[in-house]
N, C-alpha and C. Protein backbone atom coordinates (compact mmCIF):
# COMPACT_ATOMS: atom_id res chain seq x y z
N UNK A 1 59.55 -51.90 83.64
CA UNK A 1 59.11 -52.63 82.46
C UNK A 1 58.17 -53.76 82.91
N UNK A 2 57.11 -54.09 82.10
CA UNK A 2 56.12 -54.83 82.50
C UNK A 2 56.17 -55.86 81.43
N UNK A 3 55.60 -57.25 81.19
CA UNK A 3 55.77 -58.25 80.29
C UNK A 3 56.30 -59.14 80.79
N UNK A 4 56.49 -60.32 79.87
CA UNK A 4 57.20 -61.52 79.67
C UNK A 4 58.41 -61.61 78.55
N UNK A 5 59.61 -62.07 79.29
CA UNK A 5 60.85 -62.08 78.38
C UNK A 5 61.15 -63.22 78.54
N UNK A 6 62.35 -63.99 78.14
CA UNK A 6 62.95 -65.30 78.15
C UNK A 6 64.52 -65.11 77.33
N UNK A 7 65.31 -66.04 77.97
CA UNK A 7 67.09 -66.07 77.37
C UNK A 7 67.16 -67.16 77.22
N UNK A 8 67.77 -67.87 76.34
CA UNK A 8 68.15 -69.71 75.97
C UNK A 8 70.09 -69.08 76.05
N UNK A 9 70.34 -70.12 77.11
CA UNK A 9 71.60 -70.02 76.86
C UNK A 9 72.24 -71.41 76.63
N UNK A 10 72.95 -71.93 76.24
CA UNK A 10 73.36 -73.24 75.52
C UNK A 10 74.75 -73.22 76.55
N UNK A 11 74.66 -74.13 77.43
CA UNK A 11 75.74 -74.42 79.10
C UNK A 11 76.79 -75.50 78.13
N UNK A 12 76.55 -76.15 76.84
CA UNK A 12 76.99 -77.31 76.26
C UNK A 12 78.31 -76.67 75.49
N UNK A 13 77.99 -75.37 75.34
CA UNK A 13 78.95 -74.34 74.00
C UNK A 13 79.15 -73.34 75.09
N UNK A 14 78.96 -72.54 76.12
CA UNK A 14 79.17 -71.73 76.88
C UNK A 14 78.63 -70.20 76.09
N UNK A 15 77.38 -70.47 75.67
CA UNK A 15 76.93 -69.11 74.81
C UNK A 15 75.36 -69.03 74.34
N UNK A 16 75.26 -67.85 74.06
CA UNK A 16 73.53 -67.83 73.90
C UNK A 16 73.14 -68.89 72.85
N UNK A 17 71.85 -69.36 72.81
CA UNK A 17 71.13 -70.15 72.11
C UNK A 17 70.92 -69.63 70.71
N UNK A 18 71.53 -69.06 69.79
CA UNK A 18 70.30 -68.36 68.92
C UNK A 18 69.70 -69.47 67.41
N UNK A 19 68.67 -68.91 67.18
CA UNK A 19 67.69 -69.79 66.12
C UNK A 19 66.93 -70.70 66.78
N UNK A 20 66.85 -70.78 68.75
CA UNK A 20 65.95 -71.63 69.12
C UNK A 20 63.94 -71.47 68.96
N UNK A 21 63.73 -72.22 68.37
CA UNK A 21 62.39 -72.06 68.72
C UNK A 21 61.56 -72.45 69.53
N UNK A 22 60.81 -71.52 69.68
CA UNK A 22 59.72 -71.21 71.05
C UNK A 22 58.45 -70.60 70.80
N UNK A 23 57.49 -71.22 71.97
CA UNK A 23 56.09 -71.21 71.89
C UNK A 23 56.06 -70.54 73.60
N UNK A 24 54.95 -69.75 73.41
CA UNK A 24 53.87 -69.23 74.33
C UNK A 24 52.98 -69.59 74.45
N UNK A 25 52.52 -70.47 75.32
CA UNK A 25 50.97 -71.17 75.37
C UNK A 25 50.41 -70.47 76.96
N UNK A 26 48.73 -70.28 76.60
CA UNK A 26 48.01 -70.41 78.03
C UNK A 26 46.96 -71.25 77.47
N UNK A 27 46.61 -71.75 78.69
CA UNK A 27 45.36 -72.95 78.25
C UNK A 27 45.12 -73.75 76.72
N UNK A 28 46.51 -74.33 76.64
CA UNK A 28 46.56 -75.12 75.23
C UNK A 28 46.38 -74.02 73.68
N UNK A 29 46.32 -72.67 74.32
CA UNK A 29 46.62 -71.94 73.01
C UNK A 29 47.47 -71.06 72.85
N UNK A 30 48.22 -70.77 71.28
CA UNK A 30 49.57 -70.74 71.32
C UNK A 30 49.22 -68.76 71.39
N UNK A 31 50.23 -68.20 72.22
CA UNK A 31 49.91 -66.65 72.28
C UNK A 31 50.94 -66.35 71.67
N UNK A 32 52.29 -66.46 71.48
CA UNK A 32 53.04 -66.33 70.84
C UNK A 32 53.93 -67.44 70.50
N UNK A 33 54.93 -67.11 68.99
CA UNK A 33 55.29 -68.04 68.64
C UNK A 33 57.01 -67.34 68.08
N UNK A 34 58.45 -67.58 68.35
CA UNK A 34 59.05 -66.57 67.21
C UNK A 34 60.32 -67.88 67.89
N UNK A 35 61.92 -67.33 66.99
CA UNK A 35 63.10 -67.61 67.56
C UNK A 35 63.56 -66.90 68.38
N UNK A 36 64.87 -67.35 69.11
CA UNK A 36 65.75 -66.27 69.79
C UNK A 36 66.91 -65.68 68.95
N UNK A 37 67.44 -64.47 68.76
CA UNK A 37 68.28 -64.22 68.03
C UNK A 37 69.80 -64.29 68.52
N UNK A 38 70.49 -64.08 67.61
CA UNK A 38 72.12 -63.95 68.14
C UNK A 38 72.26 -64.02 69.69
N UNK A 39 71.60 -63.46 70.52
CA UNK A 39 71.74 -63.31 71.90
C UNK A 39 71.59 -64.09 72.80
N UNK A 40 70.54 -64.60 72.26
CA UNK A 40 70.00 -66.01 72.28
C UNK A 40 68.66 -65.45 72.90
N UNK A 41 67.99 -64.19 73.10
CA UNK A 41 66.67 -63.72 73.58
C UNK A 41 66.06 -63.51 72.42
N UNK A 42 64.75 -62.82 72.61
CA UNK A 42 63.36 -62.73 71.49
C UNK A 42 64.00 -61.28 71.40
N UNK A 43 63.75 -60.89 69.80
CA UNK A 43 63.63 -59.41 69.79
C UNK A 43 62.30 -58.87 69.89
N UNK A 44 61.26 -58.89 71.08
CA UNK A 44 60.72 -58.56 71.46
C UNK A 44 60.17 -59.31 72.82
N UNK A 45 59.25 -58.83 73.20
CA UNK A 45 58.69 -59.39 74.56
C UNK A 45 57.50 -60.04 73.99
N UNK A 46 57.30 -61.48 74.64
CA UNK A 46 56.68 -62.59 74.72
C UNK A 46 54.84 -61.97 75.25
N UNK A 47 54.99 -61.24 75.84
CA UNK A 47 53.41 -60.22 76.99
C UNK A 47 54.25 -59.42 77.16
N UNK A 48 53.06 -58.15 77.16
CA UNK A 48 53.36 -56.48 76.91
C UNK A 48 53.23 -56.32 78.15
N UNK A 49 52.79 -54.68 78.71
CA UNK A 49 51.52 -54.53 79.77
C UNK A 49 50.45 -54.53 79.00
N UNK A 50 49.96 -54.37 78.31
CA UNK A 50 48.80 -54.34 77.34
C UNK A 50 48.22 -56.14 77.28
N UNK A 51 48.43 -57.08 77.67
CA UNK A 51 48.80 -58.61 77.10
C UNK A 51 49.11 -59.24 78.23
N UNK A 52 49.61 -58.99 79.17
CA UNK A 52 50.32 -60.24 80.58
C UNK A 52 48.65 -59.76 81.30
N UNK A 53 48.38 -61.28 81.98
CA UNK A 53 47.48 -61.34 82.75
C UNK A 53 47.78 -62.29 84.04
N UNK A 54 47.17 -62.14 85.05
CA UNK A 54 47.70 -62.97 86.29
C UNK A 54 47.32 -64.52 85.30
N UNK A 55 47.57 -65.79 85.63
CA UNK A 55 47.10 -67.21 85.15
C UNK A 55 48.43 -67.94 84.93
N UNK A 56 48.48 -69.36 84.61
CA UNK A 56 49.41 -70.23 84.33
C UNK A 56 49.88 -70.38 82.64
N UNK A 57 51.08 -69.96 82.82
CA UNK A 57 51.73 -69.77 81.23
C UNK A 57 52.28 -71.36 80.84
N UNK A 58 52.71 -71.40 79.89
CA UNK A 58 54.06 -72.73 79.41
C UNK A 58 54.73 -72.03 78.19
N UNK A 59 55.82 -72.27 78.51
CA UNK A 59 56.66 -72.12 77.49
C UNK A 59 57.66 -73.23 76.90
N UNK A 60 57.40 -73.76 75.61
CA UNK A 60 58.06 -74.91 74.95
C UNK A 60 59.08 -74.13 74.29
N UNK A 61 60.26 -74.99 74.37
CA UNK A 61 61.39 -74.67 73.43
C UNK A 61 62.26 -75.72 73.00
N UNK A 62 62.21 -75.56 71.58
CA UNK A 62 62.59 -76.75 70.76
C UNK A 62 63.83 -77.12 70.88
N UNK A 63 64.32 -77.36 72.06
CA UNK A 63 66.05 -78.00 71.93
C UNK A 63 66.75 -79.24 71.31
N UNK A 64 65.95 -80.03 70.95
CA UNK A 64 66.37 -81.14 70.05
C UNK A 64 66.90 -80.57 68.59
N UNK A 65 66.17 -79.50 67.97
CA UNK A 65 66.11 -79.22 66.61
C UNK A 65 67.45 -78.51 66.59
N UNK A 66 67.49 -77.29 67.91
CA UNK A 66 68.33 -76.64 67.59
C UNK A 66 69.93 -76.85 67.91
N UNK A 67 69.95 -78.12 68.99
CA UNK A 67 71.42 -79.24 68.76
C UNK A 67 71.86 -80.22 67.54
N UNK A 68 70.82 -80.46 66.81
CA UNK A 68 71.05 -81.43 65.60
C UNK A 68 72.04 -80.18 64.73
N UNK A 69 70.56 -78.67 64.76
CA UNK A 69 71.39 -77.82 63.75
C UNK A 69 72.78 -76.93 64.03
N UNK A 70 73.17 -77.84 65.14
CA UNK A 70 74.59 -77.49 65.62
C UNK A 70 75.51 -78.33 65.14
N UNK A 71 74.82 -79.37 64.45
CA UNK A 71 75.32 -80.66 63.93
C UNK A 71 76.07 -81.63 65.19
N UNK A 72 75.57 -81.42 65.98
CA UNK A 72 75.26 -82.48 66.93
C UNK A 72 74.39 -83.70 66.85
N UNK A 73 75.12 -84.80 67.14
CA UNK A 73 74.42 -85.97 67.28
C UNK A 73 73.91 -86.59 68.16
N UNK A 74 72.42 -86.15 68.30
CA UNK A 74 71.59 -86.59 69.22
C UNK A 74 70.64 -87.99 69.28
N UNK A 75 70.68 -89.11 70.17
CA UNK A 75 69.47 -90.11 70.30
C UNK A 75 68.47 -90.02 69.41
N UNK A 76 68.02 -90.84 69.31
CA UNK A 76 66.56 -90.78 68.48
C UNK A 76 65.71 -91.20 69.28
N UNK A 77 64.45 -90.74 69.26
CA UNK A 77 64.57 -89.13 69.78
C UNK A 77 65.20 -89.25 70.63
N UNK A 78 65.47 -87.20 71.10
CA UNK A 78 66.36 -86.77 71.73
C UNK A 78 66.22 -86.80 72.91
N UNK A 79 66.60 -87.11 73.97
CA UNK A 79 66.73 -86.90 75.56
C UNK A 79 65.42 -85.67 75.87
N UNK A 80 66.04 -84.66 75.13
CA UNK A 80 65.31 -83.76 75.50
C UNK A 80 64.95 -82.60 74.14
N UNK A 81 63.74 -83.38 74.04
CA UNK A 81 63.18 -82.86 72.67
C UNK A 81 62.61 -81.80 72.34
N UNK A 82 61.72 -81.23 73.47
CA UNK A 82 61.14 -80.06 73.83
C UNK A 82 61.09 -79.90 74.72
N UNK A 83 61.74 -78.57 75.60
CA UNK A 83 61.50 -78.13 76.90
C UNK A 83 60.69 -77.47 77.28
N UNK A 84 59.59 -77.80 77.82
CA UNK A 84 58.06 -77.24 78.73
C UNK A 84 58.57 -76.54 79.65
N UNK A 85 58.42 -75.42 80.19
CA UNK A 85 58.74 -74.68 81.63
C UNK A 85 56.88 -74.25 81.27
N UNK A 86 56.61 -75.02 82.77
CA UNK A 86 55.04 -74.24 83.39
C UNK A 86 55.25 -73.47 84.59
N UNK A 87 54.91 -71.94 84.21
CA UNK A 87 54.79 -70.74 85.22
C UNK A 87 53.61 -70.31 85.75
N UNK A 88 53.37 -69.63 86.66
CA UNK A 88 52.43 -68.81 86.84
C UNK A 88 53.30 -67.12 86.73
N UNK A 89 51.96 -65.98 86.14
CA UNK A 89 51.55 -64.88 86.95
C UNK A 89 50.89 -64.55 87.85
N UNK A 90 51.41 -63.94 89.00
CA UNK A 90 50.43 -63.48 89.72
C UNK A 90 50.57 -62.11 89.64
N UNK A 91 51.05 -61.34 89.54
CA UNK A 91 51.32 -59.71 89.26
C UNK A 91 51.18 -59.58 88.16
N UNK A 92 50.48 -58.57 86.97
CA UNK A 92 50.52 -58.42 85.70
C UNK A 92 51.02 -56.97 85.79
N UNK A 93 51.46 -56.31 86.83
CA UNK A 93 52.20 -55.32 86.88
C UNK A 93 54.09 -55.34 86.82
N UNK A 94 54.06 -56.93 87.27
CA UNK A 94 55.63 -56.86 87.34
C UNK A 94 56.09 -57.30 86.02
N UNK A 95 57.59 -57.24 86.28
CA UNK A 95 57.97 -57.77 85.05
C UNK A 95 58.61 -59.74 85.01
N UNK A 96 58.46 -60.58 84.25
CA UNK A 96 58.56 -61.70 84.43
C UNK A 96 59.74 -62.59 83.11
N UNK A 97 60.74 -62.59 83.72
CA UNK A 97 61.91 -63.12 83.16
C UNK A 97 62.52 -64.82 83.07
N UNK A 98 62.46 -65.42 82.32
CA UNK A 98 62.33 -66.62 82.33
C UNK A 98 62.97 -67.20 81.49
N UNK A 99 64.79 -67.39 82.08
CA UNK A 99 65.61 -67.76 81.37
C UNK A 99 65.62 -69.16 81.11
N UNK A 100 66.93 -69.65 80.35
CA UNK A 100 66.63 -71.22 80.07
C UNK A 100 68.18 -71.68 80.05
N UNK A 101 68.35 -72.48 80.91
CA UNK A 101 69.94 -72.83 80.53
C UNK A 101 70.06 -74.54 80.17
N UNK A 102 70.55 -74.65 78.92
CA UNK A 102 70.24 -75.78 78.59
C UNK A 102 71.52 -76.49 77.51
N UNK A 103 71.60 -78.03 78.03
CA UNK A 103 72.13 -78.91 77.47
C UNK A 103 71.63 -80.19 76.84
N UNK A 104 72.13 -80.70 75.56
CA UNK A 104 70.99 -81.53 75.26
C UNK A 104 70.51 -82.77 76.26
N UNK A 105 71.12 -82.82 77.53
CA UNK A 105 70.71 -83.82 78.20
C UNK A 105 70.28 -83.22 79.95
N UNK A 106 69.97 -81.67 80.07
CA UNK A 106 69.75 -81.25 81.04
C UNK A 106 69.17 -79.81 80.94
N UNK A 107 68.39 -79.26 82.06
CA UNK A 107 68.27 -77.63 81.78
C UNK A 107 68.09 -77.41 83.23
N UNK A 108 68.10 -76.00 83.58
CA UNK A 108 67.53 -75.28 84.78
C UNK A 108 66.98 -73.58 83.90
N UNK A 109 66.18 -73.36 85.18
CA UNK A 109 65.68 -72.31 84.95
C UNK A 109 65.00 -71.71 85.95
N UNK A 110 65.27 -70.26 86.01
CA UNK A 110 64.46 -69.17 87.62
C UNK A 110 63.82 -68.29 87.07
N UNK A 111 63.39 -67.43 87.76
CA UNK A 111 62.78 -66.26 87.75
C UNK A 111 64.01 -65.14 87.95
N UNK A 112 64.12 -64.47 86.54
CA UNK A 112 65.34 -64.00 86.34
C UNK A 112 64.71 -62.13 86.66
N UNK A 113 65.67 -61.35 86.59
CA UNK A 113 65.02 -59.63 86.40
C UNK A 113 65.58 -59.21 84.87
């Protein structure tokens, strides 16, 4: 499989993220835009093979919005309001997985398969 995927998992509740929103940007323009569902992943892929190109991606994801709508009470503003992860491609043959593990006051994230 070739493309770009992504997982929001919420480390705060011990379970997927779902209803987070997220952006696909290259060079300040947005390539894709959707939520994660129940799973807390996209029901689809972020870049196809048709669509992934070698270059530097970002991916924003709205974690402030989607802890409030947990009815969580977060700072004003939040610690962590939107999470930026900046990647590169260099293979547009491989496949590129780019999970998110996140709390409203922390995240990590790798290069997942």
């Amino acid at each position: 499989m070739t493309g770009l995927t992504t997982h929001v998992l919420d480390t705060t509740h011990g379970r997927p993220a779902a209803g987070v929103a997220l952006r696909l940007l290259r060079d300040g323009k947005v390539l894709a835009q959707t939520r994660t569902n129940a799973d807390g992943r996209c029901n689809a892929p972020l870049l196809t093979a048709e669509t992934i190109a070698v270059g530097a991606y970002r991916l924003e994801f709205e974690i402030g919005t989607y802890f409030r709508g947990l009815g969580m009470t977060l700072p004003d503003p939040a610690f962590l309001e939107t999470v930026g992860l900046d990647f590169c491609i260099a293979d547009p043959a491989a496949h590129y997985h780019v999970p998110l593990l996140v709390s409203p006051f922390g995240y990590s994230t790798y290069r997942g398969s």
